[in-house]
N, C-alpha and C. Protein backbone atom coordinates (compact mmCIF):
# COMPACT_ATOMS: atom_id res chain seq x y z
N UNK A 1 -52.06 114.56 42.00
CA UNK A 1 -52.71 114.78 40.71
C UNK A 1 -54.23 114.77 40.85
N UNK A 2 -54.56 113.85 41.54
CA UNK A 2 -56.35 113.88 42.03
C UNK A 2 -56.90 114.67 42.57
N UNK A 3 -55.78 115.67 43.02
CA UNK A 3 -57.15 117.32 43.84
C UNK A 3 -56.76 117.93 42.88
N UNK A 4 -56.28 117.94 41.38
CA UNK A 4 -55.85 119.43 40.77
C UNK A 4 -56.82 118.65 39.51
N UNK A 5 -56.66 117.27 39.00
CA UNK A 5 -57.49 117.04 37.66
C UNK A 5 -58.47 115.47 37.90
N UNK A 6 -58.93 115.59 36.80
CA UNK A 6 -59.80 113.86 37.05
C UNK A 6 -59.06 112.54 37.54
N UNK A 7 -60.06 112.23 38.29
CA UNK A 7 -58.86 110.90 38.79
C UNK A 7 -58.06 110.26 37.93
N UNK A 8 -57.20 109.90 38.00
CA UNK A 8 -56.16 109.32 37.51
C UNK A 8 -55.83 107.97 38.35
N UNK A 9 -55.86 106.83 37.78
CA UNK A 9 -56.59 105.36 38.22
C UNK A 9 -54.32 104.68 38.26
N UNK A 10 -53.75 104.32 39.35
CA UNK A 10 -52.18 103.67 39.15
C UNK A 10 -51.90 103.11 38.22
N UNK A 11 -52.99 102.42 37.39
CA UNK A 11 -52.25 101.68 35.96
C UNK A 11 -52.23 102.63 34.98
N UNK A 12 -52.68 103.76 34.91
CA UNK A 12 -52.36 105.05 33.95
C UNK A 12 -51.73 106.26 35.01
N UNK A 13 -51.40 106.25 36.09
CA UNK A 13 -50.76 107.12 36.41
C UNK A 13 -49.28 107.56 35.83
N UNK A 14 -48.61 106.90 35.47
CA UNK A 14 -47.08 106.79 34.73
C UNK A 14 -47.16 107.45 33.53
N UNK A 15 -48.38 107.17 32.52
CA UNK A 15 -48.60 107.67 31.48
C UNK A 15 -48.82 109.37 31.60
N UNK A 16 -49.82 109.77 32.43
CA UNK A 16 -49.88 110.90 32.64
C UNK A 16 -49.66 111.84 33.13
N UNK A 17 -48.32 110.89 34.06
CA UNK A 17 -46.99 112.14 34.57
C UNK A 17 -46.08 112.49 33.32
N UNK A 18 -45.96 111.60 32.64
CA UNK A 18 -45.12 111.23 31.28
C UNK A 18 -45.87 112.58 30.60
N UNK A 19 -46.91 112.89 30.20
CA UNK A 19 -47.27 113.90 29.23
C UNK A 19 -47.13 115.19 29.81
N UNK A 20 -46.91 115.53 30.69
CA UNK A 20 -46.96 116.43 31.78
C UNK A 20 -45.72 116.95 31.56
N UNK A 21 -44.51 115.81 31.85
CA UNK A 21 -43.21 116.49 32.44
C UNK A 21 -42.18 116.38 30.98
N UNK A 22 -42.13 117.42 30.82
CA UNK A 22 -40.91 117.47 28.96
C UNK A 22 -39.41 117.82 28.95
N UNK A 23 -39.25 118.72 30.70
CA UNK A 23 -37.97 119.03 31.09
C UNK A 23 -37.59 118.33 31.90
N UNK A 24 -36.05 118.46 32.46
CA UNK A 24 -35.27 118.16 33.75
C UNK A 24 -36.14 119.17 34.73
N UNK A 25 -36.11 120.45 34.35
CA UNK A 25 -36.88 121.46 35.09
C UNK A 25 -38.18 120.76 35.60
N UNK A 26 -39.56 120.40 35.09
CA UNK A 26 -40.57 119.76 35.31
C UNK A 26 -40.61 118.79 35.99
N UNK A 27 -39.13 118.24 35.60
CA UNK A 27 -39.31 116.74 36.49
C UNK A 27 -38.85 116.85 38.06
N UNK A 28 -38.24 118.14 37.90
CA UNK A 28 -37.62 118.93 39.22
C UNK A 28 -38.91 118.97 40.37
N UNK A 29 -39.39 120.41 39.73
CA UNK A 29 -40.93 120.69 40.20
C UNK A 29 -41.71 119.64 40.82
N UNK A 30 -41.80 118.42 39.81
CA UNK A 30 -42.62 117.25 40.07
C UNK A 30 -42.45 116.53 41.56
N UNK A 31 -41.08 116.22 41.29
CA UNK A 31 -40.40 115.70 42.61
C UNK A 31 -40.57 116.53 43.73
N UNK A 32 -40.41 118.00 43.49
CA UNK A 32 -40.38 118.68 45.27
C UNK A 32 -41.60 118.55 45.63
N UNK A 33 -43.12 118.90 44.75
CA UNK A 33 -44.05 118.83 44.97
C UNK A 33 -44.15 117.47 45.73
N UNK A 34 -43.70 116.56 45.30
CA UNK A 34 -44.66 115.38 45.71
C UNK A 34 -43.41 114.89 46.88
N UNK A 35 -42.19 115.35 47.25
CA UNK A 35 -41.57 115.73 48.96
C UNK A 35 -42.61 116.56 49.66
N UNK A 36 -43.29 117.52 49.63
CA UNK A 36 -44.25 118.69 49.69
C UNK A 36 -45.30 117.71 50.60
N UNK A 37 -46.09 117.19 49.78
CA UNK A 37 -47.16 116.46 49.72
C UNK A 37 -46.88 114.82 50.65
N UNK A 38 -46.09 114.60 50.39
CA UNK A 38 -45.66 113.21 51.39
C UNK A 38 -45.62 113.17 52.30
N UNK A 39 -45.36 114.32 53.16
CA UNK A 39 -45.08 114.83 54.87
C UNK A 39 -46.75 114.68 55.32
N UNK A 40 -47.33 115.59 54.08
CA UNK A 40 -48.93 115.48 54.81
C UNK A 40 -49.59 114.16 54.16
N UNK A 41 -49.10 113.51 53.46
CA UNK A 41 -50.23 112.78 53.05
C UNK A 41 -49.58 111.19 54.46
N UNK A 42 -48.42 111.41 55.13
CA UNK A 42 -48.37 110.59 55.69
C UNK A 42 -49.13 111.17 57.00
N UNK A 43 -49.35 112.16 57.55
CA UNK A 43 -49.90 112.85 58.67
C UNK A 43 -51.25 112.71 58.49
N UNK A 44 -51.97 112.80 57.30
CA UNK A 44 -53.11 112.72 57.36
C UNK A 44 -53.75 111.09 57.81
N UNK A 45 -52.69 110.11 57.33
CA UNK A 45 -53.15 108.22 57.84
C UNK A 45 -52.67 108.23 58.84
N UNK A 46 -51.95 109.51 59.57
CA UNK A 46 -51.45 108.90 61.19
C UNK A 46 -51.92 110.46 61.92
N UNK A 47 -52.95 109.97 62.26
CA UNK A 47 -53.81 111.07 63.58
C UNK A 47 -53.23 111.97 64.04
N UNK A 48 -52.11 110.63 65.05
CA UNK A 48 -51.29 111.48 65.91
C UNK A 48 -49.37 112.18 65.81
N UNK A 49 -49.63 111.99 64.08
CA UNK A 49 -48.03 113.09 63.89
C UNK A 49 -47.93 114.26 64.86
N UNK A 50 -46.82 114.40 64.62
CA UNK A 50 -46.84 115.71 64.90
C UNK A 50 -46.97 117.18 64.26
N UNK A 51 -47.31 116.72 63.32
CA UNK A 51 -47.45 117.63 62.13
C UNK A 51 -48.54 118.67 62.63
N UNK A 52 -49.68 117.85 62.92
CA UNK A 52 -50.70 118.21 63.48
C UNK A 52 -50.30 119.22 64.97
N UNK A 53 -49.59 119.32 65.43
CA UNK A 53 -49.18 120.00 66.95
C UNK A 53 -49.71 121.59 66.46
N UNK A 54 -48.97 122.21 65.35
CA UNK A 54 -48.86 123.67 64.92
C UNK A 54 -50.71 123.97 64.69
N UNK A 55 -51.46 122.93 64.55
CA UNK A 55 -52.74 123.92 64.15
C UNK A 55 -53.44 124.03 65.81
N UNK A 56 -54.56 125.30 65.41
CA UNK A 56 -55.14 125.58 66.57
C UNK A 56 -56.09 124.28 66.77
N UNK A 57 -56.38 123.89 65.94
CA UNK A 57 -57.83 123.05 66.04
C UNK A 57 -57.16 121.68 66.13
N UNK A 58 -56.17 121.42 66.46
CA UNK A 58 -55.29 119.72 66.55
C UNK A 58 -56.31 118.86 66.79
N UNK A 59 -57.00 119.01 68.43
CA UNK A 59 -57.73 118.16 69.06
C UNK A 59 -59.11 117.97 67.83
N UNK A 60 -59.39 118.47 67.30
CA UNK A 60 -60.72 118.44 66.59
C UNK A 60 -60.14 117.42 65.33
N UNK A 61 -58.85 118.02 64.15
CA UNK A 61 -58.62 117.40 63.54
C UNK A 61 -57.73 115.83 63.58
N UNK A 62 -57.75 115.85 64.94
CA UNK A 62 -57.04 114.37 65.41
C UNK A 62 -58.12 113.45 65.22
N UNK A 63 -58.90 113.74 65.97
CA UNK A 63 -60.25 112.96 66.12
C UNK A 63 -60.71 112.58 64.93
N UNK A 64 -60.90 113.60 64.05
CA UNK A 64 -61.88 113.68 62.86
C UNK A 64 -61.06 112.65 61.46
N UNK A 65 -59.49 112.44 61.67
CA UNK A 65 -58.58 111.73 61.21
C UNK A 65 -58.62 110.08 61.31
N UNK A 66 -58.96 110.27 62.96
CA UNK A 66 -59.18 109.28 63.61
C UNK A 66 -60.24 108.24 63.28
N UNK A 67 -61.51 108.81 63.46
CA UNK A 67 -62.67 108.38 62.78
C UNK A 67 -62.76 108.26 61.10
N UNK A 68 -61.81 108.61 60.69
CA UNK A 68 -61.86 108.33 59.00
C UNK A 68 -60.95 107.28 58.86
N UNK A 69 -60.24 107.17 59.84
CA UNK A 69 -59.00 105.71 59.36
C UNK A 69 -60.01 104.36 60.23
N UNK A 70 -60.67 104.93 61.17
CA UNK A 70 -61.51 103.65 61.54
C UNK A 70 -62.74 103.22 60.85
N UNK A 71 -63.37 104.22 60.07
CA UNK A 71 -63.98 103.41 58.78
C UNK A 71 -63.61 103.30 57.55
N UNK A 72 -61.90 103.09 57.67
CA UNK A 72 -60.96 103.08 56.39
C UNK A 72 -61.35 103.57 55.14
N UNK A 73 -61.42 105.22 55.53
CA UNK A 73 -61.85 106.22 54.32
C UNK A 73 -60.55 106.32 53.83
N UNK A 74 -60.48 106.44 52.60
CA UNK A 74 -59.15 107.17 51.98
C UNK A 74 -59.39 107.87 51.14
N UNK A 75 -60.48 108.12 50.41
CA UNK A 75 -60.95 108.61 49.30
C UNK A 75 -61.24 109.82 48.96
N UNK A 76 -61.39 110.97 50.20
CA UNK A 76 -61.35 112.52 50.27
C UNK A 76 -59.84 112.41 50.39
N UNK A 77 -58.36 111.93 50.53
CA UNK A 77 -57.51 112.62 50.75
C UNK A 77 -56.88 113.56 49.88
N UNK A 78 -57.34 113.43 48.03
CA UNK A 78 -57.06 114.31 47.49
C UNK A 78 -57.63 116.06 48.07
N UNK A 79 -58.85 115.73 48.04
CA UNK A 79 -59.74 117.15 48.47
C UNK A 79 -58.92 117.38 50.11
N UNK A 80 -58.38 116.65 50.76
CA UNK A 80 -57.59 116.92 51.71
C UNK A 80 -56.63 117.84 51.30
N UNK A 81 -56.00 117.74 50.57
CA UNK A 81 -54.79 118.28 49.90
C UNK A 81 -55.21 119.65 49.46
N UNK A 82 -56.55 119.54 48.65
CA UNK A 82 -56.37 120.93 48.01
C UNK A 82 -56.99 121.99 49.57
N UNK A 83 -57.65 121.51 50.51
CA UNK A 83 -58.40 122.02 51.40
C UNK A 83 -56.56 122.78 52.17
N UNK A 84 -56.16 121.88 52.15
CA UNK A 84 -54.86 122.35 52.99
C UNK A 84 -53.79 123.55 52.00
N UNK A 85 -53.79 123.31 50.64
CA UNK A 85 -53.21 124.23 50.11
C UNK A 85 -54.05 125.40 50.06
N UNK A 86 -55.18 125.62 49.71
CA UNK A 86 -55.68 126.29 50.08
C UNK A 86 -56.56 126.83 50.52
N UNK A 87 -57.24 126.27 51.64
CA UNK A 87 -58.05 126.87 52.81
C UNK A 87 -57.47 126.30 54.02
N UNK A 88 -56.45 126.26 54.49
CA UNK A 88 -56.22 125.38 55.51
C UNK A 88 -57.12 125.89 57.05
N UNK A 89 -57.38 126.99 57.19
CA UNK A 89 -57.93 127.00 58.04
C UNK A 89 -59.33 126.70 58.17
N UNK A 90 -60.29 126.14 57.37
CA UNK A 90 -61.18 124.78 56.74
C UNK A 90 -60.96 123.72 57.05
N UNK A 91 -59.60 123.71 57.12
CA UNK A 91 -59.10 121.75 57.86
C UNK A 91 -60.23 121.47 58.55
N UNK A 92 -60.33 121.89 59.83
CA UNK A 92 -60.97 120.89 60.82
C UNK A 92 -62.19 121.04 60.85
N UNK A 93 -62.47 122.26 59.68
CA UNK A 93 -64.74 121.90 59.62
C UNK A 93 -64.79 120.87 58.43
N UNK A 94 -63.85 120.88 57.21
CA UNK A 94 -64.21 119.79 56.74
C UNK A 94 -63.80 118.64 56.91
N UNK A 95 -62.68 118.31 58.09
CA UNK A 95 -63.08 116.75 58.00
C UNK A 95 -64.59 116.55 58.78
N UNK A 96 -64.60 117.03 59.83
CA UNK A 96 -65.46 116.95 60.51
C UNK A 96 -67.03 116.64 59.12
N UNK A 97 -67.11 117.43 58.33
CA UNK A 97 -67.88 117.52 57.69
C UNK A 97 -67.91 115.77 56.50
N UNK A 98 -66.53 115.40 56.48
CA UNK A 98 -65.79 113.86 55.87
C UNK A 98 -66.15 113.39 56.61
N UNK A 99 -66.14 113.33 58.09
CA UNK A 99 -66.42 111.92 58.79
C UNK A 99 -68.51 111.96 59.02
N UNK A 100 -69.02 112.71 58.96
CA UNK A 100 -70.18 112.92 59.02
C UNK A 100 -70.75 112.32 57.82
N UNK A 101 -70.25 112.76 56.24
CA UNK A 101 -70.63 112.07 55.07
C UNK A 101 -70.25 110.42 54.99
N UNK A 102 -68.86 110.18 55.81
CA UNK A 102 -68.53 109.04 55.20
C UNK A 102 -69.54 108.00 56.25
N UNK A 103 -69.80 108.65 57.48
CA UNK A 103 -70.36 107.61 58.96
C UNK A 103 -71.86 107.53 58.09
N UNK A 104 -72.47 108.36 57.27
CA UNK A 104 -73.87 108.32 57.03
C UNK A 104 -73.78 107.32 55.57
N UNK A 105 -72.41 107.64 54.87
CA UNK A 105 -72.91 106.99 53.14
C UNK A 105 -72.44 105.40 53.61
N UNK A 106 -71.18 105.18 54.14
CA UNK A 106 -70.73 104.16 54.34
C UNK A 106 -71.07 103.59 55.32
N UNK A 107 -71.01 103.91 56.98
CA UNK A 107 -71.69 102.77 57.75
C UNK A 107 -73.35 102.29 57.94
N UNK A 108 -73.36 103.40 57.70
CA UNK A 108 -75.25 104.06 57.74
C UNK A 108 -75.82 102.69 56.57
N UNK A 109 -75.51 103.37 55.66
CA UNK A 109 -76.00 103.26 54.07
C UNK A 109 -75.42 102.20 53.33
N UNK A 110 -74.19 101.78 53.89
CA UNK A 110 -73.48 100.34 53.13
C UNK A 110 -72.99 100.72 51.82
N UNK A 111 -73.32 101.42 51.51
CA UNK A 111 -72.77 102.03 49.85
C UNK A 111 -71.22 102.41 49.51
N UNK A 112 -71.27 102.03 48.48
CA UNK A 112 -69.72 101.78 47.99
C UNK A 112 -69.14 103.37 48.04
N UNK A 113 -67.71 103.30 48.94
CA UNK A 113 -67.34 104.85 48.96
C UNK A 113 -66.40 104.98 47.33
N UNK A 114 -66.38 103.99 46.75
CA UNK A 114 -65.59 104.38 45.66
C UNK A 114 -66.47 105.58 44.60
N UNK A 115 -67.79 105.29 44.80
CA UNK A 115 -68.41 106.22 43.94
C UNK A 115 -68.61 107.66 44.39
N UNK A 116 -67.99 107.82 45.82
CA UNK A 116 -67.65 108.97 46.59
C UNK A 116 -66.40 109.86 45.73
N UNK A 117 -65.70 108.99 45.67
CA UNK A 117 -64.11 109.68 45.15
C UNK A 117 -64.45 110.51 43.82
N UNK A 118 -64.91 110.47 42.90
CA UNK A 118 -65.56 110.87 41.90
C UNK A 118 -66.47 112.82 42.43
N UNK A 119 -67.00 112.78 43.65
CA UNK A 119 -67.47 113.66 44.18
C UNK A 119 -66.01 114.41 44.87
N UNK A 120 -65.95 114.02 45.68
CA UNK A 120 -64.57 114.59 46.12
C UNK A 120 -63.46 115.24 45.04
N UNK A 121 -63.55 114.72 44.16
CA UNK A 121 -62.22 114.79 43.18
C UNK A 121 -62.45 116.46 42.75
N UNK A 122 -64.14 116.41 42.30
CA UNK A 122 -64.79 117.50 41.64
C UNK A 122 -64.10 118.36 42.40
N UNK A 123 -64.91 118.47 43.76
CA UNK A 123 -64.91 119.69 44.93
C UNK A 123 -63.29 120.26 45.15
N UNK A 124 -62.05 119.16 44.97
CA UNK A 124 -61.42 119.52 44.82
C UNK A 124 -60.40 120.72 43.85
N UNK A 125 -60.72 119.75 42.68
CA UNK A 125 -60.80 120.68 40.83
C UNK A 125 -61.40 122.11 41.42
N UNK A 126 -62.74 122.27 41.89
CA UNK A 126 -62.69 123.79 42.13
C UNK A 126 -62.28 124.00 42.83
N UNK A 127 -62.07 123.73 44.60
CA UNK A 127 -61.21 124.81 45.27
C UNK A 127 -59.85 125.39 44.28
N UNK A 128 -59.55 124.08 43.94
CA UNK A 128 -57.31 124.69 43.62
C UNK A 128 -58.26 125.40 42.49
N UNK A 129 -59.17 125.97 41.68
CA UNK A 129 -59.03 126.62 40.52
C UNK A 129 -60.10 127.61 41.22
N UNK A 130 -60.46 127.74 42.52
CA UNK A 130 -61.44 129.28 42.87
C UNK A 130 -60.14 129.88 43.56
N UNK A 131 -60.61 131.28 43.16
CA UNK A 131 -60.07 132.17 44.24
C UNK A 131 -61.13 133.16 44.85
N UNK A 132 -62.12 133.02 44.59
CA UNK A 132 -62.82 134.31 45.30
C UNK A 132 -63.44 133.50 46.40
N UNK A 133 -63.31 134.40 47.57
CA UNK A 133 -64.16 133.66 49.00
C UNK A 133 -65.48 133.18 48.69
N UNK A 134 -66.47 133.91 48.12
CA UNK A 134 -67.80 133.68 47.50
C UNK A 134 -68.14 132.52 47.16
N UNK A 135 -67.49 132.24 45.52
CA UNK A 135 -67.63 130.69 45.26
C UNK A 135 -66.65 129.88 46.13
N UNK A 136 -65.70 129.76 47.25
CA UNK A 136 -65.88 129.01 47.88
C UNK A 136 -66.71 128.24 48.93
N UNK A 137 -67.23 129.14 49.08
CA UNK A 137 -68.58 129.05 50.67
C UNK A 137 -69.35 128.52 49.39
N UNK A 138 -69.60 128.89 48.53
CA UNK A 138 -70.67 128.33 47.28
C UNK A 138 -70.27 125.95 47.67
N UNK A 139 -68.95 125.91 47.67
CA UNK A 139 -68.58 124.60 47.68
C UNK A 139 -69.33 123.65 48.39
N UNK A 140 -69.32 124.70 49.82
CA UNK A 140 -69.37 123.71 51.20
C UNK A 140 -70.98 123.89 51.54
């Protein structure tokens, strides 16, 4: 729900699947999506899945995985999501581009990454709602 709309915080998450889903059908959808999404969102906290084998750029996005679980980032994984639905072949310049922001705001700078997620969330909201190549390169 956090790469498609405004964050949505676990003590209101229930509520606002609830307004969302009105059918058996919806609640269908809901569920495969988030089977969909579980494969990668567990690949993305573990470096070395194998999930990761099929891309060209593995070695780059292992690393770049790597270095985000060792300064216990979690907070781009929505914008993870939408980067993978749709730009996946972007994967491995933007983490690379995640572990560069998070090594400078957070170890660098000491600053709270929660006020990061708020940025991320945005960048996300537009990829899943651009389609023209243009305003995407506009993003990054």
């Amino acid at each position: 729900m956090n790469s498609k709309q405004e964050v949505v915080r676990k003590e209101r998450l229930f509520k606002e699947i609830k307004k969302d889903i009105r059918t058996p059908k919806q609640a269908i959808e809901i569920i495969d999506i988030l089977k969909e999404t579980a494969y990668l969102y567990s690949a993305i906290l573990n470096p070395f899945d194998d999930f990761w084998s099929e891309f060209s750029h593995q070695k780059e996005i292992r690393q770049s995985l790597t270095e985000l679980k060792l300064f216990g980032v979690i907070q781009p994984i929505p914008l993870l999501f939408a980067v993978f639905r749709n730009k996946k072949n972007w994967l491995h310049q933007i983490l690379k581009l995640l572990v560069n922001i998070s090594f400078r705001y957070n170890v660098i700078g000491k600053l709270n990454p929660n006020s990061m997620e708020k940025v991320y969330n945005k960048i996300a909201i537009k990829l899943n709602n651009t389609s023209s190549m243009t305003k995407c390169n506009a993003l990054i």
